[in-house]
PDB file of N, CA and C in Angstrom:
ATOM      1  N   UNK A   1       0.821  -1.196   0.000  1.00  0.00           N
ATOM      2  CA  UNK A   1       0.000   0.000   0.000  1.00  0.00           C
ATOM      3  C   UNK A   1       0.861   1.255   0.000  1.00  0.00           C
ATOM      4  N   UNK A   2       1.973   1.126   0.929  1.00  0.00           N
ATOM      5  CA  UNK A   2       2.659   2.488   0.418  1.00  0.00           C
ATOM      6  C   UNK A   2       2.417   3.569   1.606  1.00  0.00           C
ATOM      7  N   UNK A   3       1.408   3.178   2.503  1.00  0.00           N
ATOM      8  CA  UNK A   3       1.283   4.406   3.429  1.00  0.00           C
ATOM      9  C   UNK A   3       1.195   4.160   5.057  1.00  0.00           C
ATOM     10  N   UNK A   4       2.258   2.762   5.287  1.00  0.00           N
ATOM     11  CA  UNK A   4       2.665   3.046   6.406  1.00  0.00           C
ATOM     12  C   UNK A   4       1.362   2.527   7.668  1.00  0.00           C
ATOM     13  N   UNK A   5      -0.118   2.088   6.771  1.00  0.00           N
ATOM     14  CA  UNK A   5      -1.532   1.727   7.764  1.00  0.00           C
ATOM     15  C   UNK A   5      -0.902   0.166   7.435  1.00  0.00           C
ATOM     16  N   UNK A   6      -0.877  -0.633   8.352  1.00  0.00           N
ATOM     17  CA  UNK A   6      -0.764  -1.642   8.152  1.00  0.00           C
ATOM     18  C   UNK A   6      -2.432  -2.480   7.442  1.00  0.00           C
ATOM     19  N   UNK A   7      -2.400  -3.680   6.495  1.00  0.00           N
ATOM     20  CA  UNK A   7      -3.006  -4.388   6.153  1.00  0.00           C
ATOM     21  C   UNK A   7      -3.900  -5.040   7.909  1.00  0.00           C
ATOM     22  N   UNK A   8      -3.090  -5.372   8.526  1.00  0.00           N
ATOM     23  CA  UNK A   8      -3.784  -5.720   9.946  1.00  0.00           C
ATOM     24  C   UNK A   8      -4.908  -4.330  10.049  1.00  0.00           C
ATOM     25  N   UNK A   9      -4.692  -3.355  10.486  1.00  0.00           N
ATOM     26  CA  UNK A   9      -5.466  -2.162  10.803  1.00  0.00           C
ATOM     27  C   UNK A   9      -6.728  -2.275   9.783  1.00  0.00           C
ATOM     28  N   UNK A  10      -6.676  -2.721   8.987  1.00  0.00           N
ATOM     29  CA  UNK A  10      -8.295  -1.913   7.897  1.00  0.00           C
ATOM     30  C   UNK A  10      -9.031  -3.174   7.958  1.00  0.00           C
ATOM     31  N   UNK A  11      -8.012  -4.461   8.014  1.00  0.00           N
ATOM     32  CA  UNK A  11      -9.042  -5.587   8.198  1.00  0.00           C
ATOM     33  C   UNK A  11     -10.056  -5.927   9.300  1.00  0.00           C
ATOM     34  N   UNK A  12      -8.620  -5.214  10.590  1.00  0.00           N
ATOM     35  CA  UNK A  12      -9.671  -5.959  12.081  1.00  0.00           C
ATOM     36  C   UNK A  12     -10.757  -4.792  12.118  1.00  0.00           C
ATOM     37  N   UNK A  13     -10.544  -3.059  11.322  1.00  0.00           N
ATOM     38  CA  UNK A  13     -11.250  -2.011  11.603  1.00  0.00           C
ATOM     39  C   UNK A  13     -13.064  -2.704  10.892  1.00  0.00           C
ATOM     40  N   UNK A  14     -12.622  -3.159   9.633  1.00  0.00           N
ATOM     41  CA  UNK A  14     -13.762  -3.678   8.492  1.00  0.00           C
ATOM     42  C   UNK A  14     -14.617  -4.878   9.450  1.00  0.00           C
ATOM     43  N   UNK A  15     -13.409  -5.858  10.063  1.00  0.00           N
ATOM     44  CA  UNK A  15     -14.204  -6.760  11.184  1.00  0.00           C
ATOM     45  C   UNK A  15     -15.413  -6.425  12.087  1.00  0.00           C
ATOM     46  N   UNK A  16     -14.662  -5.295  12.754  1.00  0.00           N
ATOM     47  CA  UNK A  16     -15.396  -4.911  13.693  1.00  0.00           C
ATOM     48  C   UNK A  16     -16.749  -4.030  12.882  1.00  0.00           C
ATOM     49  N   UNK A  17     -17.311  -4.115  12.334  1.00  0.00           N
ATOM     50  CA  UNK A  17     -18.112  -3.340  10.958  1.00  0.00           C
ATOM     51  C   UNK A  17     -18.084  -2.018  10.624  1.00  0.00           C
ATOM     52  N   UNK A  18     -17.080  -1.919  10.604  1.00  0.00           N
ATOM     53  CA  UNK A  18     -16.556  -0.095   9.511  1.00  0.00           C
ATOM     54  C   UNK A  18     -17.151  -0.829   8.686  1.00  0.00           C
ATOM     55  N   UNK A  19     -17.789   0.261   7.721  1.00  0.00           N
ATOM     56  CA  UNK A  19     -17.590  -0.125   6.112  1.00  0.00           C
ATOM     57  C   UNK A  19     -16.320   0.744   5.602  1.00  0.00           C
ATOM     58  N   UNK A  20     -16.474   0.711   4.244  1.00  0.00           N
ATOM     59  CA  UNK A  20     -15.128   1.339   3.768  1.00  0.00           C
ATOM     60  C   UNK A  20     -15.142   2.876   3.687  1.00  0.00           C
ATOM     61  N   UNK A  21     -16.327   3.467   3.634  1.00  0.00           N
ATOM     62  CA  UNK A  21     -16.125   4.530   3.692  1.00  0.00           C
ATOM     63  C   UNK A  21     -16.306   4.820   4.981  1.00  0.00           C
ATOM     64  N   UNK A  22     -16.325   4.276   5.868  1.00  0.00           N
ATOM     65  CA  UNK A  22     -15.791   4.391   7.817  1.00  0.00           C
ATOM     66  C   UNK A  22     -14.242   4.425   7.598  1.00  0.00           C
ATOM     67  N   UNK A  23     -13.700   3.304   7.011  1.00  0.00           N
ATOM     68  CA  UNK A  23     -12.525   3.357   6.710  1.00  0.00           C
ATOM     69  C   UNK A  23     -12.167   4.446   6.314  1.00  0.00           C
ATOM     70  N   UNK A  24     -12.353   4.583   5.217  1.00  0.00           N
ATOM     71  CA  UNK A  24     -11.733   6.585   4.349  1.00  0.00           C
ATOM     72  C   UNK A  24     -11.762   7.455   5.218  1.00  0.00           C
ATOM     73  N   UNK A  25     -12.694   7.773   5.916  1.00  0.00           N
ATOM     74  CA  UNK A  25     -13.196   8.484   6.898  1.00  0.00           C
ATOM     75  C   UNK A  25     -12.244   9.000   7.928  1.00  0.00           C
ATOM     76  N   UNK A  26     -11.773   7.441   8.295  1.00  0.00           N
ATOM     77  CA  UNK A  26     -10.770   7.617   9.414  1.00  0.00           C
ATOM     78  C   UNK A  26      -9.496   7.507   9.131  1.00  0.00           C
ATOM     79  N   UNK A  27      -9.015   6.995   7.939  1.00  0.00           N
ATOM     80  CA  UNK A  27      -7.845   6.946   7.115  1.00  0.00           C
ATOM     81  C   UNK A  27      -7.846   7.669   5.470  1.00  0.00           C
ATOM     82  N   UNK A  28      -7.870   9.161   5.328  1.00  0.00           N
ATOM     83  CA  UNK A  28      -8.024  10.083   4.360  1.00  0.00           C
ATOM     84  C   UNK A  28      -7.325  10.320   3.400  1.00  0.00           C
ATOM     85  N   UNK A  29      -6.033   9.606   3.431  1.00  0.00           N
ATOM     86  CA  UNK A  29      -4.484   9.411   2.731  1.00  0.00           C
ATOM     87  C   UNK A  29      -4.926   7.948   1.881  1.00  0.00           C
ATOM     88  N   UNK A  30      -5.403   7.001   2.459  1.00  0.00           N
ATOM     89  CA  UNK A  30      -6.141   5.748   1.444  1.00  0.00           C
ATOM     90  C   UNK A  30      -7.171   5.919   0.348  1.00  0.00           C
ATOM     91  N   UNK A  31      -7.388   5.430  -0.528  1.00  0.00           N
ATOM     92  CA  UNK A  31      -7.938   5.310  -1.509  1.00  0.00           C
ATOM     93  C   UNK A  31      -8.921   4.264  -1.157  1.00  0.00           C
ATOM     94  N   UNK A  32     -10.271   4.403  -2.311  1.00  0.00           N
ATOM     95  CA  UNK A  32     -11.793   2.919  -1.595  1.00  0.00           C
ATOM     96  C   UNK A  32     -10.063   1.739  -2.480  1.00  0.00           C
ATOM     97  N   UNK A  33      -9.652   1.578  -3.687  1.00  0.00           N
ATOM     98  CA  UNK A  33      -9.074   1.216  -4.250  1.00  0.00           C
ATOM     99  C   UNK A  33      -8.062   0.209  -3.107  1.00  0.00           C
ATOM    100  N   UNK A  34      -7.388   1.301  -2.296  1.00  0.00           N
ATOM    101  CA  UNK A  34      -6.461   0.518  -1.663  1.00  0.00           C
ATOM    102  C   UNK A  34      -6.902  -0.103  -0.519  1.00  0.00           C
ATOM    103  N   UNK A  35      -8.107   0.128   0.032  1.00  0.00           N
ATOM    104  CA  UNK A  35      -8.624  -0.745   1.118  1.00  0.00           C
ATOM    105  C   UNK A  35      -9.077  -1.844   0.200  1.00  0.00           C
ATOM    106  N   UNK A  36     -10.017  -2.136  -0.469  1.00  0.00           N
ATOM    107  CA  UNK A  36     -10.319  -3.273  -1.315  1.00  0.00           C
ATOM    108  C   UNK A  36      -8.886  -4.052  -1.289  1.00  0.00           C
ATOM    109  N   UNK A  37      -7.695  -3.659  -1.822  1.00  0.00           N
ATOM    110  CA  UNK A  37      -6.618  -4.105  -1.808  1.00  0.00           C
ATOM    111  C   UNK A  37      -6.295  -5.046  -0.364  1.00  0.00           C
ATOM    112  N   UNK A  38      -6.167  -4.124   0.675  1.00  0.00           N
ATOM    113  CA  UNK A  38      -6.025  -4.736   1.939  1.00  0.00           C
ATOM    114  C   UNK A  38      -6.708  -5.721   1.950  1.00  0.00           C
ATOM    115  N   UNK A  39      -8.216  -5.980   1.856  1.00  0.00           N
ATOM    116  CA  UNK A  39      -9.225  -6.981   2.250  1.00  0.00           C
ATOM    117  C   UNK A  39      -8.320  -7.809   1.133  1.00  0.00           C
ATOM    118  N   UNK A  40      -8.699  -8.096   0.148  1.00  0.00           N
ATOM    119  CA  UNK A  40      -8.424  -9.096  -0.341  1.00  0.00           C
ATOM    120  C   UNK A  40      -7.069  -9.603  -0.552  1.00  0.00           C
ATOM    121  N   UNK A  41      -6.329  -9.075  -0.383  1.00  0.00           N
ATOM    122  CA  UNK A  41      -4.743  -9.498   0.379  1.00  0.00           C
ATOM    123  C   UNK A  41      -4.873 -10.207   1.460  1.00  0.00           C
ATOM    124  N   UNK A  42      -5.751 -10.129   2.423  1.00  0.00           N
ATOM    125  CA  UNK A  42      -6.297 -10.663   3.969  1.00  0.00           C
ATOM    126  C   UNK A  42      -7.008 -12.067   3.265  1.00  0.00           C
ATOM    127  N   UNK A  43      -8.069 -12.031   2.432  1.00  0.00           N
ATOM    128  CA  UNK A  43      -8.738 -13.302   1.916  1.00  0.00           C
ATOM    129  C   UNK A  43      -8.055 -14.347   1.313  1.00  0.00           C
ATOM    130  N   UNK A  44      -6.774 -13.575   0.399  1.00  0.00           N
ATOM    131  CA  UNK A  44      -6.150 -14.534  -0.192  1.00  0.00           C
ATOM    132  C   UNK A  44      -4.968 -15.004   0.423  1.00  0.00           C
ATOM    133  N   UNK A  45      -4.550 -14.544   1.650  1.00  0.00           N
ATOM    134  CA  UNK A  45      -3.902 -15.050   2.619  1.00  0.00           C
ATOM    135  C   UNK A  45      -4.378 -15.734   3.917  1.00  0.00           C
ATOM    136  N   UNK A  46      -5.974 -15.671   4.128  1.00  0.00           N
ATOM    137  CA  UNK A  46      -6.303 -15.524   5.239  1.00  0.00           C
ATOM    138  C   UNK A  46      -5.474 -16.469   6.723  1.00  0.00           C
ATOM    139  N   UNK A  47      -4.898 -17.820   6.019  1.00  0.00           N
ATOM    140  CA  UNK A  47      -4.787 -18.200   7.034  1.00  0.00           C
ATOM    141  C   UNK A  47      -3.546 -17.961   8.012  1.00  0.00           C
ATOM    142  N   UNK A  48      -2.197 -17.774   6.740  1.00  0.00           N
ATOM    143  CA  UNK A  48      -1.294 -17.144   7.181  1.00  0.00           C
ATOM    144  C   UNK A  48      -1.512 -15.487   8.103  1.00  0.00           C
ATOM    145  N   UNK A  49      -2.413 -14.651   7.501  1.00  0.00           N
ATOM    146  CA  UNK A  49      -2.678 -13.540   8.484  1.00  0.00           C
ATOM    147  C   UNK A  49      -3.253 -13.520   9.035  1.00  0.00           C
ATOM    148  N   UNK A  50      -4.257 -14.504   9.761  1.00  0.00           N
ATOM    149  CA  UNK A  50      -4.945 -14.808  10.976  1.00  0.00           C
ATOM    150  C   UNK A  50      -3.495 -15.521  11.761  1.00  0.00           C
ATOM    151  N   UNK A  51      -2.870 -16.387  11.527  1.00  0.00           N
ATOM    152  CA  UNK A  51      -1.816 -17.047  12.551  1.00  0.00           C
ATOM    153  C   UNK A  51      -1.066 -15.221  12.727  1.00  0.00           C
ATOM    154  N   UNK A  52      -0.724 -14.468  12.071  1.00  0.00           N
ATOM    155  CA  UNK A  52      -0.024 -12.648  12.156  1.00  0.00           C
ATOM    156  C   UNK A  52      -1.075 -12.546  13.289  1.00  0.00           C
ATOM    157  N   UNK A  53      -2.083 -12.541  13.145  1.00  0.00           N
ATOM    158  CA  UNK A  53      -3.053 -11.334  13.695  1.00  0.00           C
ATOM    159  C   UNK A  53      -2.918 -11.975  14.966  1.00  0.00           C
ATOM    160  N   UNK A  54      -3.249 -13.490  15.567  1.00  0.00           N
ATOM    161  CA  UNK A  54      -3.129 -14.319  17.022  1.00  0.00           C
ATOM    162  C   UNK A  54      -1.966 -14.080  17.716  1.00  0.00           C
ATOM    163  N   UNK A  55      -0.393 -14.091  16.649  1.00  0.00           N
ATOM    164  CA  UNK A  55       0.580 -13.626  16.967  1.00  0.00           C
ATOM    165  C   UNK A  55       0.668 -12.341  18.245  1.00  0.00           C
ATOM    166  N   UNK A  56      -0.228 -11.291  17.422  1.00  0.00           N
ATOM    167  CA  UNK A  56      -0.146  -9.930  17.540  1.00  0.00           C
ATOM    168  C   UNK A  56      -1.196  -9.421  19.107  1.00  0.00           C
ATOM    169  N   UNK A  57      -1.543 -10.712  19.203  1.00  0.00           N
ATOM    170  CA  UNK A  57      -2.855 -10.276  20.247  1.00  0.00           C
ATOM    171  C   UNK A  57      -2.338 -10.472  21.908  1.00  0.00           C
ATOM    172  N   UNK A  58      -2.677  -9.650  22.598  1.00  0.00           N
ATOM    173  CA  UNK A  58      -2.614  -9.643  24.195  1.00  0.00           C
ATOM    174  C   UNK A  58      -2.438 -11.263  24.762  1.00  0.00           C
ATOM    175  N   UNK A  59      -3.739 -11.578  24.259  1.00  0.00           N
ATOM    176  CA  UNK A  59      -3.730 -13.271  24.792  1.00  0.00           C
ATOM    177  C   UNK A  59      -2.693 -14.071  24.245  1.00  0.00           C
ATOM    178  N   UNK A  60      -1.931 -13.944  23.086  1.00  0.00           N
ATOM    179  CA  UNK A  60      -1.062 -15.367  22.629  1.00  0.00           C
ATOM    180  C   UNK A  60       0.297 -14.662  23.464  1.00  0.00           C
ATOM    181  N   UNK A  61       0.736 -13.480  23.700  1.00  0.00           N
ATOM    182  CA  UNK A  61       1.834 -12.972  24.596  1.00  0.00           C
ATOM    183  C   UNK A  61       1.472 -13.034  26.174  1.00  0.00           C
ATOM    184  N   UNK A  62       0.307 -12.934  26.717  1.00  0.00           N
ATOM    185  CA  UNK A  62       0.095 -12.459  28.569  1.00  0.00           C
ATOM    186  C   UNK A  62       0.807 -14.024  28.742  1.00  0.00           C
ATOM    187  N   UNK A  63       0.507 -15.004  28.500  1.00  0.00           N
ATOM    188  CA  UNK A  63       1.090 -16.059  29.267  1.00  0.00           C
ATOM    189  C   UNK A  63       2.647 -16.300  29.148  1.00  0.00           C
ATOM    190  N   UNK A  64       2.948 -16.005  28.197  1.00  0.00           N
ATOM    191  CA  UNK A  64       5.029 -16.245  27.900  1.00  0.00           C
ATOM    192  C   UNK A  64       5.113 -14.672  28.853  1.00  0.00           C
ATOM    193  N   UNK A  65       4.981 -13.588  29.071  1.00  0.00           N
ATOM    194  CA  UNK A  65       5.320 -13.072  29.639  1.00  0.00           C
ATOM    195  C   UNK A  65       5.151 -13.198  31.347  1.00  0.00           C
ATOM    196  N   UNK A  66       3.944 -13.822  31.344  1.00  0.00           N
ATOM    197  CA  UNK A  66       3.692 -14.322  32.850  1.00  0.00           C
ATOM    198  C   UNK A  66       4.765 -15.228  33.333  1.00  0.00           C
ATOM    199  N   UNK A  67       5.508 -16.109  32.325  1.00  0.00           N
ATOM    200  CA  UNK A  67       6.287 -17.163  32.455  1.00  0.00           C
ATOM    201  C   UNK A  67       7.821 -16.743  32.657  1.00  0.00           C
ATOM    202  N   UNK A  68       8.084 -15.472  31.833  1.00  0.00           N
ATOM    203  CA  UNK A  68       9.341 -15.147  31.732  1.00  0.00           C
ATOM    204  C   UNK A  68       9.324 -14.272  33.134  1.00  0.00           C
ATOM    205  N   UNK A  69       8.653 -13.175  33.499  1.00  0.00           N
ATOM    206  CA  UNK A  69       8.174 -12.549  34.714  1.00  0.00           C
ATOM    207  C   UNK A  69       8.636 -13.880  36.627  1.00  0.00           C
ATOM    208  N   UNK A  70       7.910 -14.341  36.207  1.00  0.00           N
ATOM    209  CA  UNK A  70       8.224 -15.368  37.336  1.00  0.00           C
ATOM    210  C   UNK A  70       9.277 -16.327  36.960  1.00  0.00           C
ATOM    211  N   UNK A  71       9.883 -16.742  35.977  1.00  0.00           N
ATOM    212  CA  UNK A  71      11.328 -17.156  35.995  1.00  0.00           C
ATOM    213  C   UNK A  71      12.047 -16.102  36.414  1.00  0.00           C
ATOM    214  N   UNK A  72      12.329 -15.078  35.964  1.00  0.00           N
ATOM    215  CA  UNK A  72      12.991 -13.781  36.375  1.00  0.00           C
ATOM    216  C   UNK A  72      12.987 -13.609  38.185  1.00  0.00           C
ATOM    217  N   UNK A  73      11.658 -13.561  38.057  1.00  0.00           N
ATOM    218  CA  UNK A  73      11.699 -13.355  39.830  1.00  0.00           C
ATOM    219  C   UNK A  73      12.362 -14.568  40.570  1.00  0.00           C
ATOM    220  N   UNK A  74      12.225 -15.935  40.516  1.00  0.00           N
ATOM    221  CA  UNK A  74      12.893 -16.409  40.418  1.00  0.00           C
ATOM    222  C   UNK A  74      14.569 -17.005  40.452  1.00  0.00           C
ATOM    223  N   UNK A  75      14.840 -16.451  39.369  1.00  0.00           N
ATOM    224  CA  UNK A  75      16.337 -16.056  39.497  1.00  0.00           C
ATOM    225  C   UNK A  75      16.714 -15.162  40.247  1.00  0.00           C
ATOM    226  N   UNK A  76      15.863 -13.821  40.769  1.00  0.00           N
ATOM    227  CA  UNK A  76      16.461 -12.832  41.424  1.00  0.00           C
ATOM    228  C   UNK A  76      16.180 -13.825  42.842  1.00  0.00           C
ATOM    229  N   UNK A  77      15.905 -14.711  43.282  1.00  0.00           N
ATOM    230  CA  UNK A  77      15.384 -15.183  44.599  1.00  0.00           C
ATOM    231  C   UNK A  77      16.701 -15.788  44.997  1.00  0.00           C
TER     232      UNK A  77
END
């Protein structure tokens, strides 16, 4: 895309039900052109950028950090 909104951002925004011109709206530097782009970059990848997006989420990190947190403490013991 060229402008720095990540492909993650317009998909989970469209998820949550933006339409696209919610999208434009809130991203004014994009084109309807280049969001269409995003979505279907997301469809024709979906499964690889759903494993990105789980990556990216609070829940697949709170527990390795809970883990590294109390090893740490741990070692300081």
């Amino acid at each position: 895309m060229g402008t720095r909104i990540m492909v993650r951002t317009i998909v989970e925004q469209y998820q949550l039900g933006s339409s696209i011109e919610d999208i434009l709206w809130d991203y004014p530097q994009l084109t309807s052109a280049q969001i269409h782009d995003a979505l279907s970059y997301y469809y024709d990848n979906r499964e690889e950028m759903d494993k990105i997006f789980e990556q990216a989420s609070y829940e697949y990190w709170q527990p390795i950090i809970e883990k590294m947190t109390n090893e740490r403490t741990q070692n300081l013991s």
